[in-house]
Structure formats: structure tokens, C-alpha cells
C-alpha atoms as a PDB file:
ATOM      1  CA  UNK A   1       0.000   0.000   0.000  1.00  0.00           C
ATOM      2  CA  UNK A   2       1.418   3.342  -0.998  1.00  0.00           C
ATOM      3  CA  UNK A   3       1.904   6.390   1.273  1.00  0.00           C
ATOM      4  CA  UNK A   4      -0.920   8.747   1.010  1.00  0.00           C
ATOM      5  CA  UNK A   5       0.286  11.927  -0.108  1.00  0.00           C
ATOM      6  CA  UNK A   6       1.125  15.184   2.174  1.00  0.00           C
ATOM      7  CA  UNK A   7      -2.952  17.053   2.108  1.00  0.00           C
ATOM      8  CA  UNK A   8      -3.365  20.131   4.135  1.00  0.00           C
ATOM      9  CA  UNK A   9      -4.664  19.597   7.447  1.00  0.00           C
ATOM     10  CA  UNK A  10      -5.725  22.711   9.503  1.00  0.00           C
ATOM     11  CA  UNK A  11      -2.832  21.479  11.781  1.00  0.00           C
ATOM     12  CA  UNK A  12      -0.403  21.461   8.627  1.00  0.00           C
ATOM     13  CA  UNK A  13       0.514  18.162   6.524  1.00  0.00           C
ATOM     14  CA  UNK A  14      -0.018  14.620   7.095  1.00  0.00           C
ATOM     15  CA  UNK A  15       1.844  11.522   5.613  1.00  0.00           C
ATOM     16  CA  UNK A  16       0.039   8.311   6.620  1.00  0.00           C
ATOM     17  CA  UNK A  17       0.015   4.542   5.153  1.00  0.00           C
ATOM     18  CA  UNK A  18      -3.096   2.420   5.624  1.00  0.00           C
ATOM     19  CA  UNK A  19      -1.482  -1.521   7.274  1.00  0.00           C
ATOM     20  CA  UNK A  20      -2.866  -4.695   7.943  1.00  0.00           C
ATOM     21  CA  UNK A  21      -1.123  -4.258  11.759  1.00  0.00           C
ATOM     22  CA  UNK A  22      -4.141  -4.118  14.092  1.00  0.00           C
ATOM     23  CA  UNK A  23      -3.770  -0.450  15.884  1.00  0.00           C
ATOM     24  CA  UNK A  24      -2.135  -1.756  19.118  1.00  0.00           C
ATOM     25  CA  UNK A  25       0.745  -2.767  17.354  1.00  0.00           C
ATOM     26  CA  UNK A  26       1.463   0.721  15.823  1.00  0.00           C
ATOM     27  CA  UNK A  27       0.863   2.314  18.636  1.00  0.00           C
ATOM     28  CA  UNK A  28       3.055   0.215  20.455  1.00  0.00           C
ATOM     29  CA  UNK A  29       5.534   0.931  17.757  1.00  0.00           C
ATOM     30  CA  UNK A  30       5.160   4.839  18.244  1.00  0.00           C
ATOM     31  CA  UNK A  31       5.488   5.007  21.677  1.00  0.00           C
ATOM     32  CA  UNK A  32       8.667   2.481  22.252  1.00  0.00           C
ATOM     33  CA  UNK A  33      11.827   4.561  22.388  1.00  0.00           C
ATOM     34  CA  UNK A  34      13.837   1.535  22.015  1.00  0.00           C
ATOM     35  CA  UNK A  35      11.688   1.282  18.498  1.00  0.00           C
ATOM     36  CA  UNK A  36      12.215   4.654  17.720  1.00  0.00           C
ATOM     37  CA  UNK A  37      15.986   4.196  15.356  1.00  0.00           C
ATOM     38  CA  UNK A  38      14.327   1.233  13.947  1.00  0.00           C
ATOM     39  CA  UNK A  39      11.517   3.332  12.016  1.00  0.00           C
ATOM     40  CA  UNK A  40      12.560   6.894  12.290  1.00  0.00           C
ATOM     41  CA  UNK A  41      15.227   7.558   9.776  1.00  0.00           C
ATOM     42  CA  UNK A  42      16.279  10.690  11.706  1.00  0.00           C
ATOM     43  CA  UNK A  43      16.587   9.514  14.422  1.00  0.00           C
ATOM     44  CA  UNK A  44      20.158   7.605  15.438  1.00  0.00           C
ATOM     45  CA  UNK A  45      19.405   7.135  19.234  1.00  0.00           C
ATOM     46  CA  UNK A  46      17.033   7.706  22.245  1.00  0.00           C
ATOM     47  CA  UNK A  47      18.061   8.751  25.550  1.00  0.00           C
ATOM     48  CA  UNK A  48      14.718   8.323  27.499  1.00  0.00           C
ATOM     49  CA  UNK A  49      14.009   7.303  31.158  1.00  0.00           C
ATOM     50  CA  UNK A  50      11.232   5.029  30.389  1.00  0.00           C
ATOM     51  CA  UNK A  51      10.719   2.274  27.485  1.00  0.00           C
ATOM     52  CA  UNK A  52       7.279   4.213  26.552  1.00  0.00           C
ATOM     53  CA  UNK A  53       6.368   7.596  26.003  1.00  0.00           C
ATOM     54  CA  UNK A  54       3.291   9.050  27.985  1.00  0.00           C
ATOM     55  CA  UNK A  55       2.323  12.676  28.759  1.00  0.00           C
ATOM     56  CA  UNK A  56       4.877  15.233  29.444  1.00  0.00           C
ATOM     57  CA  UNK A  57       7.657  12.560  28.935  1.00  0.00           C
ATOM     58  CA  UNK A  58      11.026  14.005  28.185  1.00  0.00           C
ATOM     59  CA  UNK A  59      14.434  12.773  26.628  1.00  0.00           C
ATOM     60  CA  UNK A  60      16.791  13.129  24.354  1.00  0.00           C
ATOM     61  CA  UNK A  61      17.411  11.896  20.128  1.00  0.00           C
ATOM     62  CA  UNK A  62      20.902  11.725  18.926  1.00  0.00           C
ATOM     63  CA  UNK A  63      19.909  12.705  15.106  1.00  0.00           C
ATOM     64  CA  UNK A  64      21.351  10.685  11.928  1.00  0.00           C
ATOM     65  CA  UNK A  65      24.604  11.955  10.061  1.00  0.00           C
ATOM     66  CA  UNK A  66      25.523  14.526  11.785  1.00  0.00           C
ATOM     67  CA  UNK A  67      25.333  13.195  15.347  1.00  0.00           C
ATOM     68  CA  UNK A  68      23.796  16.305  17.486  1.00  0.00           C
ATOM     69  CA  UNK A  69      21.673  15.181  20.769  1.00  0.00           C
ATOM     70  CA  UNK A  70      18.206  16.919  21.102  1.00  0.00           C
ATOM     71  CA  UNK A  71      16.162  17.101  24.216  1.00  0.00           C
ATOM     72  CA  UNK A  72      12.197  16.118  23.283  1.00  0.00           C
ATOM     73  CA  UNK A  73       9.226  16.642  25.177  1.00  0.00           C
ATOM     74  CA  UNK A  74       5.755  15.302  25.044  1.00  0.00           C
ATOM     75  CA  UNK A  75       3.444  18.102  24.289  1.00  0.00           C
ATOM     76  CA  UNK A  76      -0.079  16.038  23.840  1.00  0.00           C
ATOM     77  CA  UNK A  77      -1.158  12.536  24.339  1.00  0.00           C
ATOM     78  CA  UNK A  78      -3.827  10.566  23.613  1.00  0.00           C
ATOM     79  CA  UNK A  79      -3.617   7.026  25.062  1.00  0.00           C
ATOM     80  CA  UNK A  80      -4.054   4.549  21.857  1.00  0.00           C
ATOM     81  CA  UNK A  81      -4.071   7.078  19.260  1.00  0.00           C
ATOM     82  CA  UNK A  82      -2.228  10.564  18.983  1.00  0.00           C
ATOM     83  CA  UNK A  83       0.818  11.752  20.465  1.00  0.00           C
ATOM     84  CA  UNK A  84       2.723  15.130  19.591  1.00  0.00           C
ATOM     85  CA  UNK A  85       6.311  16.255  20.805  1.00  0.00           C
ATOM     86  CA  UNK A  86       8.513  19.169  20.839  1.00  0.00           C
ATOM     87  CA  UNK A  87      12.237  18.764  19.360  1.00  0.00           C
ATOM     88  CA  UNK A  88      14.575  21.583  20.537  1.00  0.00           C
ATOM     89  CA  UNK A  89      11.861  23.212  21.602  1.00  0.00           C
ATOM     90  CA  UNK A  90       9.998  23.432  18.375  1.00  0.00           C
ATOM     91  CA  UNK A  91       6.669  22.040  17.751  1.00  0.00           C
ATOM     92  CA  UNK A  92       7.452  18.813  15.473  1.00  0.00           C
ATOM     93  CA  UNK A  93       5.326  15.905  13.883  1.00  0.00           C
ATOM     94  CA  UNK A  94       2.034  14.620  15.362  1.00  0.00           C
ATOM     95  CA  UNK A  95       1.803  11.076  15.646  1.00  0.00           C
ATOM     96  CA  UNK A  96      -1.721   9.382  14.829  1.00  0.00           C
ATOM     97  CA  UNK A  97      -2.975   5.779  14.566  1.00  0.00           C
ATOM     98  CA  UNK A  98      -6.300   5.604  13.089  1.00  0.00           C
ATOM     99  CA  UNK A  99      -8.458   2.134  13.304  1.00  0.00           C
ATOM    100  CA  UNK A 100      -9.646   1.055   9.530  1.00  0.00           C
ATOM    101  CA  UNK A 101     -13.425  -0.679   9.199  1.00  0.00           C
ATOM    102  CA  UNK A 102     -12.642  -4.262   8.279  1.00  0.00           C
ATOM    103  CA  UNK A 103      -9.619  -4.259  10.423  1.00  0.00           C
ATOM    104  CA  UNK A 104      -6.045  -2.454   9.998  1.00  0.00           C
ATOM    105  CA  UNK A 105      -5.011   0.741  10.798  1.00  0.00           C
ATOM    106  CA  UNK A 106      -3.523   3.637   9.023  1.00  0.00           C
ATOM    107  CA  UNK A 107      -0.639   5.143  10.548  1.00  0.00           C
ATOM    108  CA  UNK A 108      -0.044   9.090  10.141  1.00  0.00           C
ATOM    109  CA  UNK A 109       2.375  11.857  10.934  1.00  0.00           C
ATOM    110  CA  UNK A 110       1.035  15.283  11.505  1.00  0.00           C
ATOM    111  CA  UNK A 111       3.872  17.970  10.232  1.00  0.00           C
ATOM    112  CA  UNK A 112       3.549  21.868  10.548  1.00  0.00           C
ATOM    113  CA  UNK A 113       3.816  23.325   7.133  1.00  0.00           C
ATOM    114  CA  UNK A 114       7.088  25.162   7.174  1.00  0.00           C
ATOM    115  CA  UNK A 115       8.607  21.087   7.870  1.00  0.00           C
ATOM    116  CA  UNK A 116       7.435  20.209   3.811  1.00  0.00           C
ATOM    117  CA  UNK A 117      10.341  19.106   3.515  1.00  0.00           C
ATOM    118  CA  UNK A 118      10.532  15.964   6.163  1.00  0.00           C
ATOM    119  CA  UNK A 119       7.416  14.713   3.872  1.00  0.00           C
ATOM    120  CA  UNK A 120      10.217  12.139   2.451  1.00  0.00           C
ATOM    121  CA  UNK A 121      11.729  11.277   5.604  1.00  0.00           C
ATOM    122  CA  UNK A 122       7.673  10.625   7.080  1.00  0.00           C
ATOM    123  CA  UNK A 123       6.984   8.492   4.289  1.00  0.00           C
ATOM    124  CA  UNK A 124       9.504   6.282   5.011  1.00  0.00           C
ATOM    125  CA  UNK A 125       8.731   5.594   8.806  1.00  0.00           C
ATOM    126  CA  UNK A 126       5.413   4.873   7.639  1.00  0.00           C
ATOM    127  CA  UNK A 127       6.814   2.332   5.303  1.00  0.00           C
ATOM    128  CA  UNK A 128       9.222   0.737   8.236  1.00  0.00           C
ATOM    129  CA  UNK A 129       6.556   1.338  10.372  1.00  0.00           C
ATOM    130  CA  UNK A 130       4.287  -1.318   8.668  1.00  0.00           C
ATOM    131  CA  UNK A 131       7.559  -3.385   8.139  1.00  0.00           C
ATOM    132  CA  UNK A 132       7.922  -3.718  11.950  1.00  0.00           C
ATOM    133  CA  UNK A 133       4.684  -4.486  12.730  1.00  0.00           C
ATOM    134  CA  UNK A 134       4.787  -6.950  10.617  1.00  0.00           C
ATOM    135  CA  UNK A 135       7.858  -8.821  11.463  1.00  0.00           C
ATOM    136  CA  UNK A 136       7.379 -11.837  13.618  1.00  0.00           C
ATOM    137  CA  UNK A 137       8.866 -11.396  17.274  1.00  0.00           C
ATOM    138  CA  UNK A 138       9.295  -7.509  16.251  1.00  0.00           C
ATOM    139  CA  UNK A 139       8.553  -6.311  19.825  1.00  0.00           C
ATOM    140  CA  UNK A 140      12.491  -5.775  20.434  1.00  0.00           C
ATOM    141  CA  UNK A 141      13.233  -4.483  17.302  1.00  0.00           C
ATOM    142  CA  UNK A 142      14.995  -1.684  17.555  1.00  0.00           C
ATOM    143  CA  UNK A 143      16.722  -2.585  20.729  1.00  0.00           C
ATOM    144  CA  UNK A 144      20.425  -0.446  19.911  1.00  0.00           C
ATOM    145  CA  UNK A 145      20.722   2.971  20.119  1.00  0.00           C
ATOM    146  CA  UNK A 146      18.866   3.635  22.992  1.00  0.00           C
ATOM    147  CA  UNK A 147      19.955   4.449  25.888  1.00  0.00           C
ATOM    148  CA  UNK A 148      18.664   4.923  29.809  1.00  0.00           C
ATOM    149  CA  UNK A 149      18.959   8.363  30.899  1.00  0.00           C
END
């Protein structure tokens, strides 16, 4: 299944790719640091001091190529399906899982306009995304590169 392209959202963009992972799954994938070099390609590392994200979580991502550590905090959260986070200190992508009828779910980042350019980089979580969830015994994928605070 193809990513969906970038349409305007009154938040911004979104990039999202309709799977035949049940929504659990993804959102267990979105919210396990450990998971979080294994689908985001921006992201080298995790400094985080819990496994999951919830509300108001913090931490740090050590960022691909050219190696710079970011703090991150959890801005909004919605248990199961939505979770947003500031980079830096700048408001970055939303993070959806939407429940298909007939089963599946469509996962979806939420970017601010002026980030058109990560539209790339979010289409290819989504597409490792759906890889992970549907690798057999995939829960500890994604184990290196994170590390306990």
C-alpha cells in the first residue's frame, strides 16, 4: 500500500500509510523509544528514562549523520491514538494511529507546514513502520541505540 500523499490539514501536513497491523501494534511501535531508530530515519538514538512515552515525557534523540543530541518533550497525548512532541523546543510531527473498518489501521504523521520538507523522511517511517509491525517477534526491534537516561 502506498503512502498517502502530504494534504493540508488545519494542523499542517499529514503523511500516513493504511497496514494490515491491528492499531495496538502501531501504537506500540510509536510510543517504544527503544523502536524509535528502527523506524525513524532521523533519528540515530534515544536517551529516554522510560521504554514508553506518555504525557509530558522528556528525553533526548541523537539525530542521523551529523550526530547532534536533542532534548524532546511530550506536548499532547492521547492514550491509543495521537501523540505530539517538541524537538529543541519546536513544535514537530504529530503522531496518529487511526483504526480502519474491516480491520487495519492507518498510521499518520502530523507535520507543521514550514517542515514540507521531512514529507520524504515521514513516508519512510510509515513504510518501516508497517515493516515492523509486521515482522514476527518484532517487539524488540529496535533494541540499539537507545539508551537509559
Amino acid at each position: 500500500m502506498p503512502a498517502s500523499p502530504a494534504p493540508h490539514t488545519r494542523h499542517g501536513l499529514e503523511v500516513g500509510l493504511d497496514t494490515p497491523a491491528p492499531p495496538e501494534r502501531l501504537w506500540e511501535i510509536l510510543t517504544d523509544t527503544r523502536q524509535w531508530p528502527a523506524w525513524g530515519p532521523s533519528i540515530r538514538a534515544v536517551a529516554s528514562p522510560t521504554r514508553y512515552i506518555g504525557p509530558a515525557s522528556t528525553g533526548s534523540v541523537t539525530v542521523t549523520g551529523v550526530g547532534l543530541r536533542l532534548a524532546y518533550r511530550i506536548t499532547a497525548f492521547e492514550p491509543g491514538r495521537r501523540w505530539c512532541w517538541h524537538v529543541a523546543g519546536l513544535p514537530a510531527t504529530g503522531h496518529r494511529v487511526d483504526p480502519l473498518t474491516g480491520g487495519g489501521a492507518r498510521v499518520v504523521f502530523e507535520l507543521p507546514r514550514w517542515a514540507f520538507a521531512y514529507v520524504p523522511v515521514c513516508r519512510a517511517a510509515c513504510r518501516r513502520i508497517s515493516r515492523l509491525a509486521a515482522a514476527p517477534g518484532s517487539t524488540e526491534a529496535g533494541d540499539q541505540g537507545v539508551d537509559p537516561e
